[in-house]
C-alpha atoms as a PDB file:
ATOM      1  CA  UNK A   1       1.847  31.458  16.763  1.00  0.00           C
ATOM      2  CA  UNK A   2       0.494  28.084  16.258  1.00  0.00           C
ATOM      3  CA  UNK A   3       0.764  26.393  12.978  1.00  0.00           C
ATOM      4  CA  UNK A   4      -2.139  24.244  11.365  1.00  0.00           C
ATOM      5  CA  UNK A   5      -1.643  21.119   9.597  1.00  0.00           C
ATOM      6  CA  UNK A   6      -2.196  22.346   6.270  1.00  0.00           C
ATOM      7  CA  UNK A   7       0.741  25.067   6.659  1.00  0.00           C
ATOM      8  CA  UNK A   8       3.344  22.391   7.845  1.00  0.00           C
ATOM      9  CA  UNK A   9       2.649  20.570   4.160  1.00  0.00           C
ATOM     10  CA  UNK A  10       2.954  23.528   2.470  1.00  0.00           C
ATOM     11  CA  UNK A  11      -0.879  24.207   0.891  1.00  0.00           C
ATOM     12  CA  UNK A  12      -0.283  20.377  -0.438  1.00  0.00           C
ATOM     13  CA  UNK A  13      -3.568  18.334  -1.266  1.00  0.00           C
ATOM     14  CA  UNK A  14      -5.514  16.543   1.686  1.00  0.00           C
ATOM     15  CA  UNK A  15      -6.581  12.570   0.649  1.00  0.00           C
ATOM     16  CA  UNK A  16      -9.555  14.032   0.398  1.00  0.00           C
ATOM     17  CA  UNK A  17      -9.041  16.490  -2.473  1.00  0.00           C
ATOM     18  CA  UNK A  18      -6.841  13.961  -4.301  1.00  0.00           C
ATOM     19  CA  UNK A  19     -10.206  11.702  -4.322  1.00  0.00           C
ATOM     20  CA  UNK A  20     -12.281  14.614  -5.791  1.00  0.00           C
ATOM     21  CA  UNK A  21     -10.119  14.918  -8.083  1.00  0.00           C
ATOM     22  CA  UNK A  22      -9.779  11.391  -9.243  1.00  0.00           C
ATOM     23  CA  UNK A  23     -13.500  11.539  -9.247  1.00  0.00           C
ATOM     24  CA  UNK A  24     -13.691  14.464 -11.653  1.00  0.00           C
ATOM     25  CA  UNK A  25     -11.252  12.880 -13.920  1.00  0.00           C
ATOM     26  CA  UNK A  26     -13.803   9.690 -14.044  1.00  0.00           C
ATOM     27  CA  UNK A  27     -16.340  12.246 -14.498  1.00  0.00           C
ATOM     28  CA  UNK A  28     -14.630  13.159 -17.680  1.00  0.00           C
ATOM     29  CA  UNK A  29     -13.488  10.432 -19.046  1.00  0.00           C
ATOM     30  CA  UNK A  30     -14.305   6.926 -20.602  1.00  0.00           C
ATOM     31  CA  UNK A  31     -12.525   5.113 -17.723  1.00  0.00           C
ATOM     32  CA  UNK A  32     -13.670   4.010 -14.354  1.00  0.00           C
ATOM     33  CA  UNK A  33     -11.706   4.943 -11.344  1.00  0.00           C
ATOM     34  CA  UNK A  34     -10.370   1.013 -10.350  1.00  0.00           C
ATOM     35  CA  UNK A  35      -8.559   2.290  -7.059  1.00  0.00           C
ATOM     36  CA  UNK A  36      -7.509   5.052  -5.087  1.00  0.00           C
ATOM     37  CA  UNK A  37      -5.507   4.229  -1.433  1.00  0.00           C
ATOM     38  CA  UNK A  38      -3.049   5.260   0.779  1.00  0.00           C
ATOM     39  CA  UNK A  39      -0.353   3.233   1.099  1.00  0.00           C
ATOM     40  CA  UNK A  40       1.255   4.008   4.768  1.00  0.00           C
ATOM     41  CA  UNK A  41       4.877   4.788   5.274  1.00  0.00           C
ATOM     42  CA  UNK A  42       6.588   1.986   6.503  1.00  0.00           C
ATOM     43  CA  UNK A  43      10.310   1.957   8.038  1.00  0.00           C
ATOM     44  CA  UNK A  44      11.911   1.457   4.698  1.00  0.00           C
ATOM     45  CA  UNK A  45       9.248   3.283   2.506  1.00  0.00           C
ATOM     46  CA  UNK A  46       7.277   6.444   2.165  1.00  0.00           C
ATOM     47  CA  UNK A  47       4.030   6.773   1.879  1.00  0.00           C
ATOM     48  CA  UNK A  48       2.634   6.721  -1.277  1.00  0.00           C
ATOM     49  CA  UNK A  49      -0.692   7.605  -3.047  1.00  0.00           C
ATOM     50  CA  UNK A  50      -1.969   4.918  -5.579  1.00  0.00           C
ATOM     51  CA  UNK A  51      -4.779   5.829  -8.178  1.00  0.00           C
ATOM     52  CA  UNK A  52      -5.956   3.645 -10.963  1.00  0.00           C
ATOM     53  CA  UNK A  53      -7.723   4.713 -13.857  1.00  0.00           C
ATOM     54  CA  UNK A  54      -8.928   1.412 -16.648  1.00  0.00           C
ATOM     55  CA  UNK A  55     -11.048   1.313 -19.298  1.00  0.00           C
ATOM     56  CA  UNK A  56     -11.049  -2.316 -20.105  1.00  0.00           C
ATOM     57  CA  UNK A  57      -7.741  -1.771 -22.592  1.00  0.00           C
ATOM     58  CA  UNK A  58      -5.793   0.382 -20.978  1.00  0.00           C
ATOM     59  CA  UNK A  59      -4.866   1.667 -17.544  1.00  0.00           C
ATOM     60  CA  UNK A  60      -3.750   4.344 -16.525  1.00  0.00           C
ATOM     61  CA  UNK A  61      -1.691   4.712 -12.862  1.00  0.00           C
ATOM     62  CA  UNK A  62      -0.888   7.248 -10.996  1.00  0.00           C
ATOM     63  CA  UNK A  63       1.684   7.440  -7.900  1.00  0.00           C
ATOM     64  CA  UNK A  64       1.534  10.127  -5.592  1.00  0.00           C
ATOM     65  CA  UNK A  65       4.544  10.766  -3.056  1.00  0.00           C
ATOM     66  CA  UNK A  66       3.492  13.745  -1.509  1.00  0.00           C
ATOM     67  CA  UNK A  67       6.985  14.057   0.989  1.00  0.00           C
ATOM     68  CA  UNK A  68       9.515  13.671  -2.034  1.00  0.00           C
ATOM     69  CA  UNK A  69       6.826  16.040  -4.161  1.00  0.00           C
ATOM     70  CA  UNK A  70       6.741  13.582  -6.858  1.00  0.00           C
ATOM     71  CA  UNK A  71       4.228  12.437  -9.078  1.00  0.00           C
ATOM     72  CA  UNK A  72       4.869   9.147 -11.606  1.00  0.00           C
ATOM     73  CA  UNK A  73       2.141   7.858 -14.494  1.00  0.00           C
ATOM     74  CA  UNK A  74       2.611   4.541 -15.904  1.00  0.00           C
ATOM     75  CA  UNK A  75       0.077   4.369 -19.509  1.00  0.00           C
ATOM     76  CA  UNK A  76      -0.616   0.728 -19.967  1.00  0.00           C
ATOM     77  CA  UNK A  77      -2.052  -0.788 -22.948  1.00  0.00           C
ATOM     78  CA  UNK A  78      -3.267  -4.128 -23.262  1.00  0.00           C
ATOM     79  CA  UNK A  79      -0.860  -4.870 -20.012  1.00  0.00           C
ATOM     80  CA  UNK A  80       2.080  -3.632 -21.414  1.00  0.00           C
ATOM     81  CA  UNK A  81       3.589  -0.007 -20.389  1.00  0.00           C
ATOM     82  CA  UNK A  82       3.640   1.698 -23.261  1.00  0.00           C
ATOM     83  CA  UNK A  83       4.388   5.653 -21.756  1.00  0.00           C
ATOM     84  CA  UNK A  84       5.349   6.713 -18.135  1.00  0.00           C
ATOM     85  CA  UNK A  85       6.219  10.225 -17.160  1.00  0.00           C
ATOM     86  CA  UNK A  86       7.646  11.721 -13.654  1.00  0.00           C
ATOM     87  CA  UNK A  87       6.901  14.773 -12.545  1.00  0.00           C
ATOM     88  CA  UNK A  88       8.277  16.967  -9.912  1.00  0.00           C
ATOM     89  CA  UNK A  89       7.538  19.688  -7.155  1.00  0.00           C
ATOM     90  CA  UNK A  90       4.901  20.530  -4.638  1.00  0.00           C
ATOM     91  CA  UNK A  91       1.638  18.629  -5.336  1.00  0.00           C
ATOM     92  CA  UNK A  92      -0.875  21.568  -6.113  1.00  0.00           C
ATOM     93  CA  UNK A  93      -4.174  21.348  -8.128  1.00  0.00           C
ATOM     94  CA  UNK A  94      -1.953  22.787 -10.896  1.00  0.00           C
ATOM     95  CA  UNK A  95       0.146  20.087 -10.610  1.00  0.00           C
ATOM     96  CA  UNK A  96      -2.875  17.791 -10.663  1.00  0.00           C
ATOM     97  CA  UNK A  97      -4.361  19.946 -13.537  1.00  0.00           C
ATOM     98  CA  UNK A  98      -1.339  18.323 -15.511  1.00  0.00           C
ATOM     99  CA  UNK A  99      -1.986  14.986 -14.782  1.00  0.00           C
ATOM    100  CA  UNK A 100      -5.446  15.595 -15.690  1.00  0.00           C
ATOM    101  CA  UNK A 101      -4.705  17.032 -19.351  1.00  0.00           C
ATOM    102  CA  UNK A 102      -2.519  13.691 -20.342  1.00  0.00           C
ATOM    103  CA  UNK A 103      -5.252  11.678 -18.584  1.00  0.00           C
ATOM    104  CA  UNK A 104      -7.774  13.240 -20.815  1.00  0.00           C
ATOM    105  CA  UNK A 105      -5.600  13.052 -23.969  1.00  0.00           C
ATOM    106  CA  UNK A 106      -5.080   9.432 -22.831  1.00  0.00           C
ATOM    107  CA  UNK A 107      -8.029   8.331 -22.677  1.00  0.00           C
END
């Protein structure tokens, strides 16, 4: 039996649906999406999933490291960080759903 790609992740989120869901979140909100990349691993470092939310005052980040299932938001406001909050486990859309609710809250 031959495994696809998806299985060997565990049903985690593709790039791709991380981006739609940034988008949606944009969608909802006051702020713009500023930047979403992929940051490659790297010898020392994991690969990690950057996405920045701003609406002029505050910003809003969001780190995404999909091998140590962790997910970190930094609230800035005015340029100082004035929340952050970790979360852990398999990134799912209900994990994302999460983020989304404080996002929305946020901003």
């Amino acid at each position: 039996m031959r495994l696809r790609p998806k299985d060997l992740v565990g049903g985690m989120l593709s790039l791709e649906e991380i981006k739609k869901w940034a988008e949606t979140i944009e969608a909802q909100s006051t702020s713009n999406l500023t930047k979403l990349c992929l940051k490659p691993a790297r010898p020392s470092h994991r690969a990690v999933i950057e996405v920045v939310f701003a609406d002029g005052v505050n910003e809003y980040r969001v780190w995404i490291s999909r091998e140590l299932n962790i997910i970190y938001v930094d609230d800035f406001h005015e340029g100082v960080e004035s929340d952050a909050k970790l979360f852990r486990g398999p990134l799912t859309r209900h994990s994302l759903e999460s983020i989304s609710s404080i996002l929305r809250h946020s901003v």
